[in-house]
N, C-alpha and C. Protein backbone atom coordinates (compact mmCIF):
# COMPACT_ATOMS: atom_id res chain seq x y z
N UNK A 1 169.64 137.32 114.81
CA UNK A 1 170.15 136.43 115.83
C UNK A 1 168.99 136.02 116.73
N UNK A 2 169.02 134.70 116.79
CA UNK A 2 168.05 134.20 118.25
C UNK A 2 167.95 135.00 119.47
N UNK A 3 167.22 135.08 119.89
CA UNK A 3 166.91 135.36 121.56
C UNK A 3 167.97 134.59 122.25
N UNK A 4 168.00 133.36 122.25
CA UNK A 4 168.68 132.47 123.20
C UNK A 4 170.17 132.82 122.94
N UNK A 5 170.44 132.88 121.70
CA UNK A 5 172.21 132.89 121.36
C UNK A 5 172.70 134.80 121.92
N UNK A 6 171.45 135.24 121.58
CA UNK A 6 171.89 136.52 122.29
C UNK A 6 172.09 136.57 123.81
N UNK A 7 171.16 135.73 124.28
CA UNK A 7 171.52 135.73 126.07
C UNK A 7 172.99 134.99 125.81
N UNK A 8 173.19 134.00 125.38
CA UNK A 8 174.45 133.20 125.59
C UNK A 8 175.83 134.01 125.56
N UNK A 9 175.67 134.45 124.32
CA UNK A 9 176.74 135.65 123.78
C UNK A 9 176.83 136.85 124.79
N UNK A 10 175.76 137.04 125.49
CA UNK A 10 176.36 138.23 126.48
C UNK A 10 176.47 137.87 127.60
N UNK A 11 175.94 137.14 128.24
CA UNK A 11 176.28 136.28 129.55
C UNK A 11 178.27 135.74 129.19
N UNK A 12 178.16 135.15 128.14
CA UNK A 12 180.27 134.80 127.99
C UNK A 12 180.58 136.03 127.74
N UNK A 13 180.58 137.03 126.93
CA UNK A 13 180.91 138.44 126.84
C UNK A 13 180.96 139.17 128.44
N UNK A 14 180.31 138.85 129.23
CA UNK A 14 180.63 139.83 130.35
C UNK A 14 181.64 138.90 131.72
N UNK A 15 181.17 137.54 131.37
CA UNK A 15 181.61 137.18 132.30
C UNK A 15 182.81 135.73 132.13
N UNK A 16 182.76 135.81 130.55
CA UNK A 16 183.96 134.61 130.09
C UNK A 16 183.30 133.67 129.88
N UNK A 17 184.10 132.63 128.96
CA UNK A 17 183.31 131.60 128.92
C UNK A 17 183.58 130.23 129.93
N UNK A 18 182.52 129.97 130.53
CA UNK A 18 182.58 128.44 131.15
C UNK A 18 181.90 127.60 130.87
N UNK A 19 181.92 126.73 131.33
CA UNK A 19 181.19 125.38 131.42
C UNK A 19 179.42 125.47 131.75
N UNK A 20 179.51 126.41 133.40
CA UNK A 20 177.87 126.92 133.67
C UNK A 20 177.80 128.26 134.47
N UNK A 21 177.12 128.36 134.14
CA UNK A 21 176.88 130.03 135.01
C UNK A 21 175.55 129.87 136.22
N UNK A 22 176.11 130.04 137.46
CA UNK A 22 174.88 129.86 138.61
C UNK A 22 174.18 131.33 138.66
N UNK A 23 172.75 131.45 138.79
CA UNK A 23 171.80 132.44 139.07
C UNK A 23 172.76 133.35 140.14
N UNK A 24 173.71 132.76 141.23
CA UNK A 24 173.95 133.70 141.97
C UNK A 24 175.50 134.19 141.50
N UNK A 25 176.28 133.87 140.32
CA UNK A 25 177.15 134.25 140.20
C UNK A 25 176.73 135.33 139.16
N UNK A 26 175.68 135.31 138.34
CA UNK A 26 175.34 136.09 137.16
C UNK A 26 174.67 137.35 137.52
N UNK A 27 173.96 136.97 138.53
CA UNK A 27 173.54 138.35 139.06
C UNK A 27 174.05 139.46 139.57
N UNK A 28 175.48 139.54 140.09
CA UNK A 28 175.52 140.63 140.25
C UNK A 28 176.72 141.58 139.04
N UNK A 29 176.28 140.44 137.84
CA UNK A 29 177.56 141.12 136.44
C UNK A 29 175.56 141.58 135.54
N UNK A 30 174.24 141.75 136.24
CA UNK A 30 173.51 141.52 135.25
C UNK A 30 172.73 142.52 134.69
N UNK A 31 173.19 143.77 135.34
CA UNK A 31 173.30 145.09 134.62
C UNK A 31 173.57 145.21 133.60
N UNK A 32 174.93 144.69 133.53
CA UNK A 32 175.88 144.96 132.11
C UNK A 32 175.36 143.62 131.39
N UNK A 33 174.87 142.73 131.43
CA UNK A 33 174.34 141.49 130.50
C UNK A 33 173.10 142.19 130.07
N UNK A 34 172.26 143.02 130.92
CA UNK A 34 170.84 143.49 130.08
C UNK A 34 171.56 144.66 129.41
N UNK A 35 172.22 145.42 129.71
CA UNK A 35 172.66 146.26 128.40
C UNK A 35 172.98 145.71 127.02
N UNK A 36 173.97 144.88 127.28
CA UNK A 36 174.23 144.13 126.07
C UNK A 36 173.10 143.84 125.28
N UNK A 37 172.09 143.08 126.07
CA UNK A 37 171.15 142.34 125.31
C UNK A 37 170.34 143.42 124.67
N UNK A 38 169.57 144.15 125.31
CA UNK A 38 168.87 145.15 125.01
C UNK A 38 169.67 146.02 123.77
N UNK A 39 170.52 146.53 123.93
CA UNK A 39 171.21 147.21 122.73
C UNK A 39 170.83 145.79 121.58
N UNK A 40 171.26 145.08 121.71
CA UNK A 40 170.98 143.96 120.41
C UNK A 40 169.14 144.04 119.98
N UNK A 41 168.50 144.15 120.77
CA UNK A 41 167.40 144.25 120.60
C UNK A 41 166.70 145.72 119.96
N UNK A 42 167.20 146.59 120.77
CA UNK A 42 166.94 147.80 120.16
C UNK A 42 167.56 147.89 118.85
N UNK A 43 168.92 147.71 118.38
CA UNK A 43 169.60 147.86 117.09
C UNK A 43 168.63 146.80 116.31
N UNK A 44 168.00 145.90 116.65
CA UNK A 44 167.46 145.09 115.27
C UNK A 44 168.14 144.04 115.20
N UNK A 45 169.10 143.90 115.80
CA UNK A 45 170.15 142.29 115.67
C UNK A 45 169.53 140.98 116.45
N UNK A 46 168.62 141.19 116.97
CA UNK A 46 167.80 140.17 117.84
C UNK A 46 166.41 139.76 117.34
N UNK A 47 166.27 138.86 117.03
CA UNK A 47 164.89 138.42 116.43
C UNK A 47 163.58 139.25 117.88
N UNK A 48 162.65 139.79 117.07
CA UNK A 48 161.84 140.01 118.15
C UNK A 48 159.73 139.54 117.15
N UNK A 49 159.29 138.39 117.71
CA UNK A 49 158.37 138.21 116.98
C UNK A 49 157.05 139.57 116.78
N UNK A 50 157.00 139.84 117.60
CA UNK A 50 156.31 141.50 117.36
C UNK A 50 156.95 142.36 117.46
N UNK A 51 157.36 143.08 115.97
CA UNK A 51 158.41 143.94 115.63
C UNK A 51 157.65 145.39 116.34
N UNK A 52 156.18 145.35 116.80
CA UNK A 52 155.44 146.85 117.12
C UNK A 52 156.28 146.81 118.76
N UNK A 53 156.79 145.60 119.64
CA UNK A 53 157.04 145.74 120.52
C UNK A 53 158.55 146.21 120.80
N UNK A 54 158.66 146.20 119.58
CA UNK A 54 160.99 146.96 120.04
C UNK A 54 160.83 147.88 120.14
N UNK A 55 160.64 148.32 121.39
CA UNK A 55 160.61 149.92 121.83
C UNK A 55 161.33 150.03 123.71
N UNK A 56 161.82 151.01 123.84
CA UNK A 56 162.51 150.86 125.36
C UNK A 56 161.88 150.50 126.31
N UNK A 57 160.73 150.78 126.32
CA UNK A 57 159.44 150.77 127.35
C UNK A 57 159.70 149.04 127.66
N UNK A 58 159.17 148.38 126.38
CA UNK A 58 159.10 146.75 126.19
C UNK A 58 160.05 145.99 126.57
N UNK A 59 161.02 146.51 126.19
CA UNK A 59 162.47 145.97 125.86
C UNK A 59 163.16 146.04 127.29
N UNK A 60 162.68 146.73 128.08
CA UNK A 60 163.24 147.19 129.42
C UNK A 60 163.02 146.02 130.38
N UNK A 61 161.64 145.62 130.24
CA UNK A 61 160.81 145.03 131.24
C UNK A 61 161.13 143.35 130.76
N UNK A 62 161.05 142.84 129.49
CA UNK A 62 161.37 141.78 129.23
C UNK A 62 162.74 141.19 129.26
N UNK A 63 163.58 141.73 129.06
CA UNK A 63 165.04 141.24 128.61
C UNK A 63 165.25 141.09 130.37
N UNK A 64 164.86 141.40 130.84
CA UNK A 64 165.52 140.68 132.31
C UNK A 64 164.52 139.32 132.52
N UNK A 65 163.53 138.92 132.62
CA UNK A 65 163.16 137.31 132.45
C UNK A 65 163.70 137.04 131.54
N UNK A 66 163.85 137.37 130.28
CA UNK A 66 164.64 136.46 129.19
C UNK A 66 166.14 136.01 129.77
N UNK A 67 166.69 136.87 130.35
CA UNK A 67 167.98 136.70 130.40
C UNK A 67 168.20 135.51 132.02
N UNK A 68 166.86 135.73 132.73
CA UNK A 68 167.03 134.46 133.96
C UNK A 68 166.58 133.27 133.27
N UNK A 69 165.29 133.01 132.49
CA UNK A 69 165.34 132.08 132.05
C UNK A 69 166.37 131.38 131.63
N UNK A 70 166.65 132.02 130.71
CA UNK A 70 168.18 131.37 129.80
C UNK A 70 169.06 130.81 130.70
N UNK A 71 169.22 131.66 131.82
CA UNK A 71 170.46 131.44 132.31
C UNK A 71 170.38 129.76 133.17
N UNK A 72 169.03 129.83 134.07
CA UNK A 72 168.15 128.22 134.30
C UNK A 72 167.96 127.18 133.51
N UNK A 73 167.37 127.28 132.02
CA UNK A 73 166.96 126.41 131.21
C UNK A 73 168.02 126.36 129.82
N UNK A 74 168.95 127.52 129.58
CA UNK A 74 169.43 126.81 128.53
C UNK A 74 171.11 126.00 128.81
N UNK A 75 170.76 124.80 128.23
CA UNK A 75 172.10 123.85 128.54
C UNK A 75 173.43 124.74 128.35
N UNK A 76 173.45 125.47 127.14
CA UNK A 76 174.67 126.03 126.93
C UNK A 76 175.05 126.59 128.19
N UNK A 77 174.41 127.49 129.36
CA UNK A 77 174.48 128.57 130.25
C UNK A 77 174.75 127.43 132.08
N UNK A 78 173.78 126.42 131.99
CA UNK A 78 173.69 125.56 132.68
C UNK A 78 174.54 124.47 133.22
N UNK A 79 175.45 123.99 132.58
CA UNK A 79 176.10 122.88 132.46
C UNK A 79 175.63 122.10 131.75
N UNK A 80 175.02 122.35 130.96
CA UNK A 80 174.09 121.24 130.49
C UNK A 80 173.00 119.97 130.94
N UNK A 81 172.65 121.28 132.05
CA UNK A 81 171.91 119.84 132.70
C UNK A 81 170.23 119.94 132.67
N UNK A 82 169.50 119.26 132.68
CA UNK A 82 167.89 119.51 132.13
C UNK A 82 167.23 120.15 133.14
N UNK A 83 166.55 121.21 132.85
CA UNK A 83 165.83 122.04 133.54
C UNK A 83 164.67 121.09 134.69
N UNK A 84 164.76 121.50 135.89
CA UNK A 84 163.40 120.70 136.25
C UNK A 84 162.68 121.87 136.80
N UNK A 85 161.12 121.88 136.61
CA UNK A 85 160.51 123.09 137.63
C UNK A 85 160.75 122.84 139.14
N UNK A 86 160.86 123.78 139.62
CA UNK A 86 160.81 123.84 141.42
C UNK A 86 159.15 123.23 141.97
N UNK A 87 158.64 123.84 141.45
CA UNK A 87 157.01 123.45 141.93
C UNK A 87 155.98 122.95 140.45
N UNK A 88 156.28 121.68 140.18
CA UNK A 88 155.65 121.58 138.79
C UNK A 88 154.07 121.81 138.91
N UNK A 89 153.51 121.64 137.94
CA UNK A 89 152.09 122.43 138.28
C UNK A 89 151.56 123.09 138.91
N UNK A 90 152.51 124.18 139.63
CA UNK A 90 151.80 125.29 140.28
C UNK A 90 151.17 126.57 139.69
N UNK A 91 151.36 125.99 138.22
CA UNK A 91 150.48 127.39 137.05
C UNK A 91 149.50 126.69 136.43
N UNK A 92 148.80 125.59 137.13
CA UNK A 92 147.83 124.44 136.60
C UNK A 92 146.60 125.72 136.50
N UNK A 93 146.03 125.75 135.47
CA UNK A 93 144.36 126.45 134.93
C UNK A 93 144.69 127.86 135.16
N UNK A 94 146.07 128.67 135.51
CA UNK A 94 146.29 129.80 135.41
C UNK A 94 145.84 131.05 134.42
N UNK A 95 145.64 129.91 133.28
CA UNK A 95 144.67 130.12 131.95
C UNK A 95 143.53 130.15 131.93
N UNK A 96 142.67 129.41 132.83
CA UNK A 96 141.66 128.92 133.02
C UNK A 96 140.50 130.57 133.49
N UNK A 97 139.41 131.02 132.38
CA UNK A 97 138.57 131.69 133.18
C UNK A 97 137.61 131.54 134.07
N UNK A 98 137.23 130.02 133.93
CA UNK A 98 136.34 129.59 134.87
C UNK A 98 137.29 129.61 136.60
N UNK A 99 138.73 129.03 136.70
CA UNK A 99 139.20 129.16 137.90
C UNK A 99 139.72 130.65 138.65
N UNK A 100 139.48 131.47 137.34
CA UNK A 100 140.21 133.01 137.32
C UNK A 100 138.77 133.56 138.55
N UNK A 101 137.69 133.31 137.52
CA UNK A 101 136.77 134.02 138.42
C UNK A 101 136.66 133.38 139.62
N UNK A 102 136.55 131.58 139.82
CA UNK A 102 136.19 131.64 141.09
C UNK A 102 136.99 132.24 142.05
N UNK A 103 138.82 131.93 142.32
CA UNK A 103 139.40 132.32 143.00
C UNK A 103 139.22 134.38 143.25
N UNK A 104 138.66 135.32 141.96
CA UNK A 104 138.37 136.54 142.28
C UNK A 104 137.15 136.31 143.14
N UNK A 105 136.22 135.77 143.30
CA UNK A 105 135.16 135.73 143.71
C UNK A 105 135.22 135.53 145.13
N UNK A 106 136.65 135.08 145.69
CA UNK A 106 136.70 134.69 146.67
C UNK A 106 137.69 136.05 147.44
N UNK A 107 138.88 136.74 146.51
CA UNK A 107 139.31 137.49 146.75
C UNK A 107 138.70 139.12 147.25
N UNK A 108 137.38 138.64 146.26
CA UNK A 108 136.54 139.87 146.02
C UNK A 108 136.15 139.96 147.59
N UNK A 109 136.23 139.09 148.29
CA UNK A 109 135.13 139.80 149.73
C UNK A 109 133.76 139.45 149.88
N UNK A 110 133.30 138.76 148.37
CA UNK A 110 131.85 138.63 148.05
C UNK A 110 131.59 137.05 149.27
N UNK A 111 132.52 136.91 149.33
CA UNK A 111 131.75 135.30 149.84
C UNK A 111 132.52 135.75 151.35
N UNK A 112 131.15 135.52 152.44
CA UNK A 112 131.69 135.76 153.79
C UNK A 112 131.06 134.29 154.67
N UNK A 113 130.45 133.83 154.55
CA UNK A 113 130.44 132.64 155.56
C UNK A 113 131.08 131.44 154.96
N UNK A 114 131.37 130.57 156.15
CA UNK A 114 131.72 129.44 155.79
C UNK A 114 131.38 128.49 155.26
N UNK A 115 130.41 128.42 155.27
CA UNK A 115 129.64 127.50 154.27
C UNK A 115 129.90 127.54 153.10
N UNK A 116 129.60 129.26 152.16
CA UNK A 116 129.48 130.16 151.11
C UNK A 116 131.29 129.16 150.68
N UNK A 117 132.16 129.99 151.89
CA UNK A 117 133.45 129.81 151.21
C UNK A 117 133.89 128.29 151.01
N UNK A 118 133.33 127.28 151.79
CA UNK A 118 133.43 125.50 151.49
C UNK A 118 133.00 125.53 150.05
N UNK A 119 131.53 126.06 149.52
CA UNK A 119 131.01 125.63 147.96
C UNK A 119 132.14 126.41 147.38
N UNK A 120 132.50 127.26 147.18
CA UNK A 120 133.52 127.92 146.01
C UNK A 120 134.40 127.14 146.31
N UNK A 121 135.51 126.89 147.12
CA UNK A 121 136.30 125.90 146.96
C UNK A 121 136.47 124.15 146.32
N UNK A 122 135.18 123.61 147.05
CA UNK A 122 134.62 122.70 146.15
C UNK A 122 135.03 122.88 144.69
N UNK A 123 134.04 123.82 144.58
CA UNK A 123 133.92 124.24 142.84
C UNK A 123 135.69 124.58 142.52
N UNK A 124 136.26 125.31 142.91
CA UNK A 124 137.50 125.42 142.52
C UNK A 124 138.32 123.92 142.46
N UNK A 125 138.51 123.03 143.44
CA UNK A 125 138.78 121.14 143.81
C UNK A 125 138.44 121.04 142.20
N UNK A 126 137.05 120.89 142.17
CA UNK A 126 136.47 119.82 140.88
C UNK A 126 136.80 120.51 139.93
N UNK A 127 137.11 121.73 139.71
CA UNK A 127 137.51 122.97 138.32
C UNK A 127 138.94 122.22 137.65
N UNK A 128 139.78 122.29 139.05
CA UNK A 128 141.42 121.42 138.65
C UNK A 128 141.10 120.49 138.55
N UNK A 129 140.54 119.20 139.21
CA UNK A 129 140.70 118.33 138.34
C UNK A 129 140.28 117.54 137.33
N UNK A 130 139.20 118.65 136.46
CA UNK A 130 138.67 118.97 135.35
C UNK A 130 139.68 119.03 134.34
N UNK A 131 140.71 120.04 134.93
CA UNK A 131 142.01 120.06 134.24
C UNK A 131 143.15 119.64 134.50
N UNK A 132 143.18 118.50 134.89
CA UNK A 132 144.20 117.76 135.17
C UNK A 132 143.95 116.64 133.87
N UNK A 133 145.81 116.64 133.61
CA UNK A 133 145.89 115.69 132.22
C UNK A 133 145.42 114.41 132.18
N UNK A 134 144.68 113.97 131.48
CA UNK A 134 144.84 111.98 131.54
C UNK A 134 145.90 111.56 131.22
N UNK A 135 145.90 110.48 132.16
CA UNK A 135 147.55 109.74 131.98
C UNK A 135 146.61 108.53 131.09
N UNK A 136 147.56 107.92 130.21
CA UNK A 136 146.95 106.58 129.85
C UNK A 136 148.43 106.01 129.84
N UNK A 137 148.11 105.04 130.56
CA UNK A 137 148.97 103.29 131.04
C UNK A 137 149.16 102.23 130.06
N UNK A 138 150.11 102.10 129.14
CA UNK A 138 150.24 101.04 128.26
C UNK A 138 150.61 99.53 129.13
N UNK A 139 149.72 98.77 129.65
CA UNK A 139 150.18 97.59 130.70
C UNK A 139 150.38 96.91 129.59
N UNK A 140 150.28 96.87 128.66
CA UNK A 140 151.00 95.48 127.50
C UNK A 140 152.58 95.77 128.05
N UNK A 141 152.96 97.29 127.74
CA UNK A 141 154.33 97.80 127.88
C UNK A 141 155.27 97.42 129.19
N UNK A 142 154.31 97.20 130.23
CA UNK A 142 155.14 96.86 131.68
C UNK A 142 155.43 95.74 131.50
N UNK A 143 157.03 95.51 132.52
CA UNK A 143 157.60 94.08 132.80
C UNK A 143 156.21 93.09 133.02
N UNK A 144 156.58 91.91 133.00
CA UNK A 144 155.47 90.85 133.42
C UNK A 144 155.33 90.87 134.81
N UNK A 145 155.94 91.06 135.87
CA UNK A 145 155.78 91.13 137.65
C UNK A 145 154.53 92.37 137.59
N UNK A 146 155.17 93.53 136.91
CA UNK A 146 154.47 94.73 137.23
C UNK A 146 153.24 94.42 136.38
N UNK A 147 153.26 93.95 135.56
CA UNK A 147 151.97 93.80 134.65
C UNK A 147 150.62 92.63 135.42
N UNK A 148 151.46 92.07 136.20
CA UNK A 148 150.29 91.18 136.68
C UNK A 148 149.68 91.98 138.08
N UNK A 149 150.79 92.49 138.68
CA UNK A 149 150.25 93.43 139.56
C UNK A 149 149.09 94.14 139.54
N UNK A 150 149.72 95.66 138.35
CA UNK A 150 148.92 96.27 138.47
C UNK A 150 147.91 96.36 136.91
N UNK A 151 148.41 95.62 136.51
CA UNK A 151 147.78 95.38 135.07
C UNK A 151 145.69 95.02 135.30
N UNK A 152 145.45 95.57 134.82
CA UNK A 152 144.17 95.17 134.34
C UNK A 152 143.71 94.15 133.44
């Protein structure tokens, strides 16, 4: 069984089935929804892509984000309505080791004047928008008003 159909199936299993389930109505049935899930996981009935990780330890700590996600992003749980982030790009270069170190570098204590701390920031400014996506603009594609506007 999916991950997702397993949140679904125990979220209606504990609490019936509706239309949507709100973060604040699910939470306090969500004891008994991570049991559920987790037993599915531990028994083997739940797809898990690293089979070295089905162990209680793992299984403990994950199945509760799995089970908020779901409950936010999947339509079945939702009303069906499309997920939007609260703060979109606020995990922009979170990946990033070049922005990892500068921001430690700054955490570290190592940089004490102001000056020191203006260049690392700089460098952090130009790091994001290093990684910030290119948009490309099809102006053939815009109405003719907007195309003469801002069209090139």
């Amino acid at each position: 069984m999916k991950q997702s159909d397993c949140v679904v199936a125990a979220v209606t299993a504990v609490m019936g089935n509706r239309e949507s389930y709100a973060w604040s109505e699910v939470k306090p049935h969500l004891s008994e929804i991570i049991a559920v899930v987790t037993e599915g996981f531990l028994s083997g009935e739940v797809q898990l892509s690293d089979e070295s990780k089905r162990n209680p330890e793992y299984i403990k700590s994950y199945v509760p984000g799995l089970i908020n996600n779901h409950v936010r992003k999947d339509k079945r749980l939702n009303g069906g309505t499309e997920y939007v982030a609260k703060n979109p790009g606020s995990r922009q270069g979170a990946g990033d080791a070049q922005l990892k170190a500068l921001r430690a570098l700054i955490a570290s204590g190592a940089v004490t004047s102001p000056s020191d701390l203006a260049e690392v920031e700089a460098a952090i400014a130009q790091r994001q928008a290093e990684l910030q996506p290119k948009v490309e603009v099809d102006y053939d594609s815009l109405p003719a008003a907007l195309r003469a506007k801002f069209g090139k």
